[in-house]
PDB file of N, CA and C in Angstrom:
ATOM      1  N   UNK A   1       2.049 -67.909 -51.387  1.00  0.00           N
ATOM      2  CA  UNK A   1       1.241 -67.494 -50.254  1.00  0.00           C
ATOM      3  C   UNK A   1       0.445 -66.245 -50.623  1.00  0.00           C
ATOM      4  N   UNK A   2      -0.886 -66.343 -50.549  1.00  0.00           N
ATOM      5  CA  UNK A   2      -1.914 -65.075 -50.793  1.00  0.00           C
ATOM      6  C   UNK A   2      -1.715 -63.556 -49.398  1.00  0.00           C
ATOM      7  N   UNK A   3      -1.495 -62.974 -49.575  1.00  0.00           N
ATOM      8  CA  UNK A   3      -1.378 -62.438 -48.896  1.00  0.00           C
ATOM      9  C   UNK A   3      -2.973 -61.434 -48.034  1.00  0.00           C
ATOM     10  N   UNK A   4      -3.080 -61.117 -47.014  1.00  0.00           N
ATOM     11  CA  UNK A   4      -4.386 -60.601 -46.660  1.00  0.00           C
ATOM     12  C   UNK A   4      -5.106 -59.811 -47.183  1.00  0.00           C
ATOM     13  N   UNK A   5      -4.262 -58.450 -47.951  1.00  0.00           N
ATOM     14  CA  UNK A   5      -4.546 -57.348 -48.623  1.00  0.00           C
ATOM     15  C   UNK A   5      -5.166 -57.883 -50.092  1.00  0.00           C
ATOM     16  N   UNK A   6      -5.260 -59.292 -50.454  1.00  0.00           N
ATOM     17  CA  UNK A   6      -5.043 -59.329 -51.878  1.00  0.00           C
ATOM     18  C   UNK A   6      -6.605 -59.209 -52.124  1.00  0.00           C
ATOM     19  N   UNK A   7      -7.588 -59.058 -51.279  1.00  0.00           N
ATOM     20  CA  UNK A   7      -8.712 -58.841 -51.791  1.00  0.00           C
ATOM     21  C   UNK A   7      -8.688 -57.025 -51.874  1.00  0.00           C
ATOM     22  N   UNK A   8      -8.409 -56.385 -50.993  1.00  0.00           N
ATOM     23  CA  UNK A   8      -8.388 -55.146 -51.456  1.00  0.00           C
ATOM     24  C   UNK A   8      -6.833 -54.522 -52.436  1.00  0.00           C
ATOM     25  N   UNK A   9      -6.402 -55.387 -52.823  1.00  0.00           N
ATOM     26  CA  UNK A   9      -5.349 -54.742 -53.993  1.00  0.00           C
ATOM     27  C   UNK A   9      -5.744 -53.614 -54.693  1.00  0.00           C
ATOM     28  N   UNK A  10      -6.721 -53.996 -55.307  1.00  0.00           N
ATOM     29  CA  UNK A  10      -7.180 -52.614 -56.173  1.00  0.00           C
ATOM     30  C   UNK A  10      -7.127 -51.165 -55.454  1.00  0.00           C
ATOM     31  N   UNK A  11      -8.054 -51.289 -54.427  1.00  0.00           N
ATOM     32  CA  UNK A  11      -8.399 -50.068 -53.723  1.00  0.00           C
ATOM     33  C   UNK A  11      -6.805 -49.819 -53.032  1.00  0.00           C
ATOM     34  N   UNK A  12      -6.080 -50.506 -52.216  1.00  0.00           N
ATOM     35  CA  UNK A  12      -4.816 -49.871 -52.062  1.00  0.00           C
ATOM     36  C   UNK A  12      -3.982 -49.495 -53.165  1.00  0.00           C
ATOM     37  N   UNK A  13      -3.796 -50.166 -54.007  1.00  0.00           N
ATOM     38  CA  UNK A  13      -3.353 -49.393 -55.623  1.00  0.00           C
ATOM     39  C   UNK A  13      -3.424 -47.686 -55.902  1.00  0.00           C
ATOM     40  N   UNK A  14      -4.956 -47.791 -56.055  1.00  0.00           N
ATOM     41  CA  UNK A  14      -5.389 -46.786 -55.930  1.00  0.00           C
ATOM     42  C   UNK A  14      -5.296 -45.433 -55.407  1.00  0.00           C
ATOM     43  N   UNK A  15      -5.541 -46.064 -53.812  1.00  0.00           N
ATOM     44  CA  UNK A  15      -5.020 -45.126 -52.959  1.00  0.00           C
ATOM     45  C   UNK A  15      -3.835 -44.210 -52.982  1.00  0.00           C
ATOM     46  N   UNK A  16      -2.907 -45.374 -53.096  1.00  0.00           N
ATOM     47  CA  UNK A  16      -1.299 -45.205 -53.439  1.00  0.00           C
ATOM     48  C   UNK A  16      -1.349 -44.438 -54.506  1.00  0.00           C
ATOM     49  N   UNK A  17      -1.707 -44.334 -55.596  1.00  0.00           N
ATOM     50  CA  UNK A  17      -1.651 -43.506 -56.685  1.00  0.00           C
ATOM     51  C   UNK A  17      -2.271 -42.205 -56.701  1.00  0.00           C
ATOM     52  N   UNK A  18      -3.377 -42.057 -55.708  1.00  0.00           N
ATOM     53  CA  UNK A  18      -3.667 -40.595 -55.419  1.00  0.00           C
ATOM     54  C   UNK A  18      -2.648 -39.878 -53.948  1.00  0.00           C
ATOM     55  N   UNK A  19      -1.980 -41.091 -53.716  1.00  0.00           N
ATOM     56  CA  UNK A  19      -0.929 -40.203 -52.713  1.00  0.00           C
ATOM     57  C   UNK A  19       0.180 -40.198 -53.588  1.00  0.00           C
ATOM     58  N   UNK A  20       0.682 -40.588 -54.084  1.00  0.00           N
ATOM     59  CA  UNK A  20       1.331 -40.788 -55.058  1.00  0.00           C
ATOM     60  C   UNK A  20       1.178 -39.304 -55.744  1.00  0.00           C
ATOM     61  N   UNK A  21      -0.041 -38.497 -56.103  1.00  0.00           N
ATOM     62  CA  UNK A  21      -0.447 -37.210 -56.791  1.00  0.00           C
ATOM     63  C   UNK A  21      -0.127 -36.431 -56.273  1.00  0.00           C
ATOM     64  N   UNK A  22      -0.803 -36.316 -54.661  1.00  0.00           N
ATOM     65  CA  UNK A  22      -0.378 -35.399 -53.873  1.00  0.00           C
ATOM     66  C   UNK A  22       1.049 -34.803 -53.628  1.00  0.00           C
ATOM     67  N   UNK A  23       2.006 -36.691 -53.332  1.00  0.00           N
ATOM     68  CA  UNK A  23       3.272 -35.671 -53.032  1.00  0.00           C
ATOM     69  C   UNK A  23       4.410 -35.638 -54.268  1.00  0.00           C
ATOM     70  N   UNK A  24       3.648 -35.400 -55.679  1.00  0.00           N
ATOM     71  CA  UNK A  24       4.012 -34.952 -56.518  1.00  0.00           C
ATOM     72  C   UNK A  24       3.432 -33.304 -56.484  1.00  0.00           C
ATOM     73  N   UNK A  25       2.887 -33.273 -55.916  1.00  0.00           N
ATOM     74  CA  UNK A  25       1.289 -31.574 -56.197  1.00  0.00           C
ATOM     75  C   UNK A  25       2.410 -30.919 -55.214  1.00  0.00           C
ATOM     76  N   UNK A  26       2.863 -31.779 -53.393  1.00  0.00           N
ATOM     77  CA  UNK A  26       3.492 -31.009 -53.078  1.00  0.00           C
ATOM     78  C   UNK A  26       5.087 -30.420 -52.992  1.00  0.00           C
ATOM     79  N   UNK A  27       5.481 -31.360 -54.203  1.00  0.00           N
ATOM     80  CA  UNK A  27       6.971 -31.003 -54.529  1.00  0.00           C
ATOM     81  C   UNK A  27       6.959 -29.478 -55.583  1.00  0.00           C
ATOM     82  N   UNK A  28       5.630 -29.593 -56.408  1.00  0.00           N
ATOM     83  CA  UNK A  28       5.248 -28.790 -57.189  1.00  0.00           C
ATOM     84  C   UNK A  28       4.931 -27.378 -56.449  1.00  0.00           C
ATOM     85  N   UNK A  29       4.655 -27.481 -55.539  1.00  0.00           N
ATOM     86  CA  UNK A  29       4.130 -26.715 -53.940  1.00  0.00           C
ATOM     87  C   UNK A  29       5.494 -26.225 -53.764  1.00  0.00           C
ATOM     88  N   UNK A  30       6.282 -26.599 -53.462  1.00  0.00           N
ATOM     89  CA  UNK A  30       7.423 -26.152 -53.084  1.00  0.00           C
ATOM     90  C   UNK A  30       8.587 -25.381 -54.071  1.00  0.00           C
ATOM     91  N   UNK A  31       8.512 -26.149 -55.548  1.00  0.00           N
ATOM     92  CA  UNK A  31       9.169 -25.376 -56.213  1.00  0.00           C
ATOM     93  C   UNK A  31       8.638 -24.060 -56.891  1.00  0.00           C
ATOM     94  N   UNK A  32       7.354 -23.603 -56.133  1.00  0.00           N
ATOM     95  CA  UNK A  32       6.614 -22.523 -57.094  1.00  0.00           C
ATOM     96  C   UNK A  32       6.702 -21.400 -56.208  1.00  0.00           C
ATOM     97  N   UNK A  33       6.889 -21.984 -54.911  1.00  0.00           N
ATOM     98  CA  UNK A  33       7.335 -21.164 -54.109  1.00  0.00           C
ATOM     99  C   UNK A  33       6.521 -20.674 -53.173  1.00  0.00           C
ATOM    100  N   UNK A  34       5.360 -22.229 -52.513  1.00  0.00           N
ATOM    101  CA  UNK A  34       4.249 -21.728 -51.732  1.00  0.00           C
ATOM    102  C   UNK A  34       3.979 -21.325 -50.586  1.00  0.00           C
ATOM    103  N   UNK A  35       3.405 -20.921 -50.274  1.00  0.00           N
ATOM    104  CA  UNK A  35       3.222 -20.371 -48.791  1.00  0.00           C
ATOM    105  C   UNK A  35       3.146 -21.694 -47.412  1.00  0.00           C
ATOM    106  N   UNK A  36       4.217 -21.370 -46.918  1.00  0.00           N
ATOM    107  CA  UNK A  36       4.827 -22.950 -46.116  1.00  0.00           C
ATOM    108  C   UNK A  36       3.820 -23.356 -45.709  1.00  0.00           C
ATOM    109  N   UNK A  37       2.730 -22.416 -44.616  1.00  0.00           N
ATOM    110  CA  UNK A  37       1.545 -23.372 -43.995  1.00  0.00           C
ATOM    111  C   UNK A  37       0.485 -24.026 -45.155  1.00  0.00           C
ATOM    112  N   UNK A  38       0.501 -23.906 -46.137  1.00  0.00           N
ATOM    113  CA  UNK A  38      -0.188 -24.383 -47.367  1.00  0.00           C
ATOM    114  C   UNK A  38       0.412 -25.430 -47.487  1.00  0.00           C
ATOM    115  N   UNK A  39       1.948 -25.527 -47.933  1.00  0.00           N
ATOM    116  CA  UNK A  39       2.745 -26.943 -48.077  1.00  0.00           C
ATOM    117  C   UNK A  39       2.333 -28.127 -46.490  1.00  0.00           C
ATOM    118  N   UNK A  40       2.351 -27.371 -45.490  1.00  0.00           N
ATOM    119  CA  UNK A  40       2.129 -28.276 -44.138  1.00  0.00           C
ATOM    120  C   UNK A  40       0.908 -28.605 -44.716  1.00  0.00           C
ATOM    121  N   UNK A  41       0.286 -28.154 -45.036  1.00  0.00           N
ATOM    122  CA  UNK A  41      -1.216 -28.194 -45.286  1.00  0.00           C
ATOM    123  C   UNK A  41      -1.829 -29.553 -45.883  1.00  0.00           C
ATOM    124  N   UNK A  42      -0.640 -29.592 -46.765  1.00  0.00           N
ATOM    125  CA  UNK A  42      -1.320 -30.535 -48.147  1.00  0.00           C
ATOM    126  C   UNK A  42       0.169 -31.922 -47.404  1.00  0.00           C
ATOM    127  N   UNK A  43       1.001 -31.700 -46.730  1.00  0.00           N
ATOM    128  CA  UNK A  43       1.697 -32.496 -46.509  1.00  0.00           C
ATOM    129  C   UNK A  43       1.272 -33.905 -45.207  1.00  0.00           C
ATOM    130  N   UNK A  44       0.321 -32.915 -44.728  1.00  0.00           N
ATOM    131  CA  UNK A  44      -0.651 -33.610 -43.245  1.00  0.00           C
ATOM    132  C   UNK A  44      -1.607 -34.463 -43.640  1.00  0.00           C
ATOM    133  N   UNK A  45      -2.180 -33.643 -45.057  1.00  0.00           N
ATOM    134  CA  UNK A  45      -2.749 -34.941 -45.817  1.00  0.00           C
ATOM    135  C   UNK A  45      -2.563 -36.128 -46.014  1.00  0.00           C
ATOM    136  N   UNK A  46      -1.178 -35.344 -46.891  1.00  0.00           N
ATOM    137  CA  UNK A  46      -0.807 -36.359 -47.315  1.00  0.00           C
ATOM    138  C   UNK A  46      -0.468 -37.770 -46.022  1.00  0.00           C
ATOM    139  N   UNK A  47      -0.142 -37.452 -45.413  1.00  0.00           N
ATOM    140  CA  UNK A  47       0.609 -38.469 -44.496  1.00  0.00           C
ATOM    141  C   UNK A  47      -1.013 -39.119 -43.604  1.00  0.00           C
ATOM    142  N   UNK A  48      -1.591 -38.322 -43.487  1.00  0.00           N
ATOM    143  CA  UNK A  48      -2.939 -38.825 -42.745  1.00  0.00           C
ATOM    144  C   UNK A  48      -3.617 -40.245 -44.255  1.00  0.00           C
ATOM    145  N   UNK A  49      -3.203 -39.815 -45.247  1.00  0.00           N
ATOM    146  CA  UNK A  49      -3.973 -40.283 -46.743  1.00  0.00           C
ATOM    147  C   UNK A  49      -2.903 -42.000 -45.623  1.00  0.00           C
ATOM    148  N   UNK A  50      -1.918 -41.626 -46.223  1.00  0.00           N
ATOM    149  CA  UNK A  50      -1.054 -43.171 -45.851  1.00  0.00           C
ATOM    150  C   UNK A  50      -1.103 -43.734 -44.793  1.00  0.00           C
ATOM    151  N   UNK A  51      -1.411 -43.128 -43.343  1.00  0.00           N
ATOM    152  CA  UNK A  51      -1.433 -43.981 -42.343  1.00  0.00           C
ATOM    153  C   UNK A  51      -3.056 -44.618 -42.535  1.00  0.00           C
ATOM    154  N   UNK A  52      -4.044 -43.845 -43.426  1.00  0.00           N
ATOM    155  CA  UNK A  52      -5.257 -44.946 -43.714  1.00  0.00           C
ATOM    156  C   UNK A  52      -5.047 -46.346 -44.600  1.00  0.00           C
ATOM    157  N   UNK A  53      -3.927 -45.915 -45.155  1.00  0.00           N
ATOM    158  CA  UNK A  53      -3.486 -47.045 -46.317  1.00  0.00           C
ATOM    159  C   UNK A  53      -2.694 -48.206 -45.360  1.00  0.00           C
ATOM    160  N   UNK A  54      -2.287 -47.407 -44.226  1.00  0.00           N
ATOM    161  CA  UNK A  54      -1.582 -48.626 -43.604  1.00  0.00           C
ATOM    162  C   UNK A  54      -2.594 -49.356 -42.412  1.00  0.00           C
ATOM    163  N   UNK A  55      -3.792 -48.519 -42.073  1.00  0.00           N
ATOM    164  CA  UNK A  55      -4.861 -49.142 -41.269  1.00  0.00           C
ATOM    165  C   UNK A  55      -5.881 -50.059 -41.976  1.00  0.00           C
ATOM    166  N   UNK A  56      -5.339 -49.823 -43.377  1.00  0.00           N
ATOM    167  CA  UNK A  56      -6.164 -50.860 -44.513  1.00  0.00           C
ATOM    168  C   UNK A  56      -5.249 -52.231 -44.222  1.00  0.00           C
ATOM    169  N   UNK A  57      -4.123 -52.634 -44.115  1.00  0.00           N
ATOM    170  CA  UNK A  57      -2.979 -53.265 -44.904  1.00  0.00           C
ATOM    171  C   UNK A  57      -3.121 -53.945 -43.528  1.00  0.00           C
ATOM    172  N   UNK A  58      -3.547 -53.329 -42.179  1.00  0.00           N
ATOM    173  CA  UNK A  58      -3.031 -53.674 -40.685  1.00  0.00           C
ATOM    174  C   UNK A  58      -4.535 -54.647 -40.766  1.00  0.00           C
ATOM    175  N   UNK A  59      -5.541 -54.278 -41.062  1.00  0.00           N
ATOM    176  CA  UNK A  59      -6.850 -54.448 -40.742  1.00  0.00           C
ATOM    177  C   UNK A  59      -7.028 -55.833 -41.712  1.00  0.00           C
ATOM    178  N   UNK A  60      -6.310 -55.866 -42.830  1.00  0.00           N
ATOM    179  CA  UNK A  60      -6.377 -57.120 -43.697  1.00  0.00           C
ATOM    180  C   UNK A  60      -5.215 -58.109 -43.186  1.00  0.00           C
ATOM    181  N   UNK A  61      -4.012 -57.208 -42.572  1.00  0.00           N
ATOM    182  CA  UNK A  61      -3.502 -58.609 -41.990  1.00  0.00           C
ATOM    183  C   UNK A  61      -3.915 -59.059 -40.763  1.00  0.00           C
ATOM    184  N   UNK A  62      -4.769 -58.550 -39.956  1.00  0.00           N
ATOM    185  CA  UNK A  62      -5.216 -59.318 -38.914  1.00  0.00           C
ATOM    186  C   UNK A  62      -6.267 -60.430 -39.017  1.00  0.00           C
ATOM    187  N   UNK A  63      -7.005 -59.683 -40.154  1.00  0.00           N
ATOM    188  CA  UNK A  63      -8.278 -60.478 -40.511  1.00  0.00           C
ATOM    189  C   UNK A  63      -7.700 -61.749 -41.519  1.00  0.00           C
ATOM    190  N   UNK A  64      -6.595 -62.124 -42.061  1.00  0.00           N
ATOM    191  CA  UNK A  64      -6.588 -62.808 -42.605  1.00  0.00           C
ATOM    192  C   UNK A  64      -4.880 -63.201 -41.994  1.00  0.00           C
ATOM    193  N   UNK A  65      -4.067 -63.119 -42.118  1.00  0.00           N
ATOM    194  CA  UNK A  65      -2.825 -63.871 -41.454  1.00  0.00           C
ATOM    195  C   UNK A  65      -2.623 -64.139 -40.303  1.00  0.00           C
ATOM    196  N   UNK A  66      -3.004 -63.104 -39.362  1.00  0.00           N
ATOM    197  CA  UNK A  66      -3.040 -63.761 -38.384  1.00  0.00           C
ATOM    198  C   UNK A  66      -4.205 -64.378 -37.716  1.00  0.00           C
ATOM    199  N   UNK A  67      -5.665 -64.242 -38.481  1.00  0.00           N
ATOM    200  CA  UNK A  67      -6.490 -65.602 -38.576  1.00  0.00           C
ATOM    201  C   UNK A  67      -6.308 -66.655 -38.541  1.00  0.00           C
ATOM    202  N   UNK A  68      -5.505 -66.916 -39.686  1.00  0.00           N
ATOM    203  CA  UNK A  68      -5.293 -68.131 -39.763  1.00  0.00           C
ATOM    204  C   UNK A  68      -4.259 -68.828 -39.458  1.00  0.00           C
ATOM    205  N   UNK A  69      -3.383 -68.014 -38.399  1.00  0.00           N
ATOM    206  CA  UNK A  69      -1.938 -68.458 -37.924  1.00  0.00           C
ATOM    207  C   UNK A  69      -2.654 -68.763 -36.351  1.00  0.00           C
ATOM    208  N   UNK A  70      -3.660 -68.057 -36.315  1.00  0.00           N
ATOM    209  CA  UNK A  70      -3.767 -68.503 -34.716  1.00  0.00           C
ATOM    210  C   UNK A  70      -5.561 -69.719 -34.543  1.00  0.00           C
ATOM    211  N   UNK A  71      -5.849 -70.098 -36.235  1.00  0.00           N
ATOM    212  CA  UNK A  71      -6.530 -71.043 -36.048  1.00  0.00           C
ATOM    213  C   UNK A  71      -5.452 -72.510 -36.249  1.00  0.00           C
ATOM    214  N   UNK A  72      -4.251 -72.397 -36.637  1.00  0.00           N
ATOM    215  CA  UNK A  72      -3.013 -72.973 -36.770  1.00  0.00           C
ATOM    216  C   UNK A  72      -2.444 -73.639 -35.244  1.00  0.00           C
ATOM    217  N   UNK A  73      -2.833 -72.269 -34.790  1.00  0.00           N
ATOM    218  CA  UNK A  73      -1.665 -72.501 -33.528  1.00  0.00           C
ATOM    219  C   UNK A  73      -0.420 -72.367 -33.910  1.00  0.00           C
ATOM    220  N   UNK A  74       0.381 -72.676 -32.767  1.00  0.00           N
ATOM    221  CA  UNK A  74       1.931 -73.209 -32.928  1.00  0.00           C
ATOM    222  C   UNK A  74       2.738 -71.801 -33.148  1.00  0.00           C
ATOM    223  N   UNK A  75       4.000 -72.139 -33.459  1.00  0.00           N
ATOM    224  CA  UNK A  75       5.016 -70.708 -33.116  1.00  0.00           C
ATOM    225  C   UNK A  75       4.614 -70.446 -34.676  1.00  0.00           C
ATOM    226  N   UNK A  76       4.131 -70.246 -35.174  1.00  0.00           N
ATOM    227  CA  UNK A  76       3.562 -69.370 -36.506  1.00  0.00           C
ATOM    228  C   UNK A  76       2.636 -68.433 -36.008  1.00  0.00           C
ATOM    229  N   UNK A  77       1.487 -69.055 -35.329  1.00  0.00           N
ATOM    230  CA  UNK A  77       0.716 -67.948 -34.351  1.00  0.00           C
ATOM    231  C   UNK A  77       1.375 -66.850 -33.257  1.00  0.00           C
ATOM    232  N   UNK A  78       2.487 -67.429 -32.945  1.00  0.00           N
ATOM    233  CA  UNK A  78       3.227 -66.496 -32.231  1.00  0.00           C
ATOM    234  C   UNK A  78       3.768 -65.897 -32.892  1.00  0.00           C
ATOM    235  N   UNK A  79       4.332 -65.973 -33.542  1.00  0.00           N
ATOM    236  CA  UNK A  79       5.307 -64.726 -34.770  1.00  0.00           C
ATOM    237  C   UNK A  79       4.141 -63.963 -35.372  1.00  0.00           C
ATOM    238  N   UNK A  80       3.206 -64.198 -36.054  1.00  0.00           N
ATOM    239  CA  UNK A  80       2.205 -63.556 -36.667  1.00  0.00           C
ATOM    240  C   UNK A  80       1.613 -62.327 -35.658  1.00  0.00           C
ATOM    241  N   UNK A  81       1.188 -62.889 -34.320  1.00  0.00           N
ATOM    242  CA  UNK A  81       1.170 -61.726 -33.333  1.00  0.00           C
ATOM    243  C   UNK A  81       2.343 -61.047 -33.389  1.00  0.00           C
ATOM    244  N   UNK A  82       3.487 -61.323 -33.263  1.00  0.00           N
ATOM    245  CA  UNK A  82       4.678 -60.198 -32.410  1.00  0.00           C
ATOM    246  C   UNK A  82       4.483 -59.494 -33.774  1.00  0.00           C
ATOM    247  N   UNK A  83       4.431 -59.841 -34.938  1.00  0.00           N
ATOM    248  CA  UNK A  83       4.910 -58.837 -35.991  1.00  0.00           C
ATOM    249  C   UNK A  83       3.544 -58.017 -36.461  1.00  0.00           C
ATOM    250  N   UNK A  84       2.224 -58.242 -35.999  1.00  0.00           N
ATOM    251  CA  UNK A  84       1.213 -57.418 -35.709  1.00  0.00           C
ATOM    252  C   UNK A  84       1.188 -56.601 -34.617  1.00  0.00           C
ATOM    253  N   UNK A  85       2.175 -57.063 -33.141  1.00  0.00           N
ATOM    254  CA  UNK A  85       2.258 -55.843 -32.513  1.00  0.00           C
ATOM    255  C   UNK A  85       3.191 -54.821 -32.533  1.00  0.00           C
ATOM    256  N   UNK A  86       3.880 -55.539 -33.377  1.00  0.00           N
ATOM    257  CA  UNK A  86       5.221 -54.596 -33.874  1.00  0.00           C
ATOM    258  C   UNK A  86       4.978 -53.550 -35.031  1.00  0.00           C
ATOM    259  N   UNK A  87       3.942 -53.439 -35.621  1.00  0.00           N
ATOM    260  CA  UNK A  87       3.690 -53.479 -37.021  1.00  0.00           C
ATOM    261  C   UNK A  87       2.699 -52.302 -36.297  1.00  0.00           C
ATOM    262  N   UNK A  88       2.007 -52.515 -34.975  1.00  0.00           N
ATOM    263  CA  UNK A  88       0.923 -51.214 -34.654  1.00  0.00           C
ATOM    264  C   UNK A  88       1.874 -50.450 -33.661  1.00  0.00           C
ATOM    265  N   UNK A  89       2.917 -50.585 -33.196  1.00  0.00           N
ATOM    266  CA  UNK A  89       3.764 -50.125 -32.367  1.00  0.00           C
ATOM    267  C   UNK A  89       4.403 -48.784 -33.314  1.00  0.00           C
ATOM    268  N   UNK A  90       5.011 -49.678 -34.167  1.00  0.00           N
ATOM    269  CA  UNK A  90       5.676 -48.419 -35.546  1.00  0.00           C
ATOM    270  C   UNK A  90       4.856 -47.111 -35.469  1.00  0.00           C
ATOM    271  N   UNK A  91       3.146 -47.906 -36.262  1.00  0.00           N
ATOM    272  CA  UNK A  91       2.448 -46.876 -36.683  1.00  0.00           C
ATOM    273  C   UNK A  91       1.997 -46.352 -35.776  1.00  0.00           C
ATOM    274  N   UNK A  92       1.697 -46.398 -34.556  1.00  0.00           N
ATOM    275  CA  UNK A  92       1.739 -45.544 -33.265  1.00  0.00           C
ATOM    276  C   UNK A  92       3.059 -44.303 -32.766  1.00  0.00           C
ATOM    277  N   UNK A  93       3.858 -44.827 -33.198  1.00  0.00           N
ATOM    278  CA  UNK A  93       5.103 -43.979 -33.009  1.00  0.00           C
ATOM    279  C   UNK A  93       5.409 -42.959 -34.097  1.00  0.00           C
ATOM    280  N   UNK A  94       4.450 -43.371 -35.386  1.00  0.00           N
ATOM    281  CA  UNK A  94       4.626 -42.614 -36.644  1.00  0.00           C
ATOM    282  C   UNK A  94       3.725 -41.329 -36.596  1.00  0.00           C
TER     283      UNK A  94
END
């Protein structure tokens, strides 16, 4: 099964690997002994960097799984919704 994201793989890769930098930069941040609102600083980023990575991942599974679960029909279209509203529920609460 192809999954929705698989046209943007690369660019989430990517992404992931420059957040991936960051919260290596801010462990480095912390053991050098930085000034805390600096660490919040680079840590808000960081987390703002990933909830775009997950509005990428949300935005490709709507456009493509649950596309095609609800040109399907049937209780596949229904599961495909609950776990897209479950899936923006999280990241709302995150």
């Amino acid at each position: 099964m192809e999954h929705g994201y698989n046209a943007d793989k690369d660019k989430v890769l990517a992404r992931l690997s420059r957040i991936e930098g960051q919260v290596r930069g801010i462990a480095r941040m912390v053991e050098d002994d930085t000034y805390c609102i600096d660490v919040l600083t680079q840590v808000s980023a960081a987390t703002r960097a990933l909830e775009n990575v997950a509005l990428l991942l949300l935005d490709d599974h709507l456009d493509h799984c649950v596309r095609n679960a609800a040109i399907s029909g049937g209780p596949e279209a229904d599961e495909k919704l609950r776990e897209a509203s479950q899936a923006i529920a999280r990241l709302v609460r995150s």
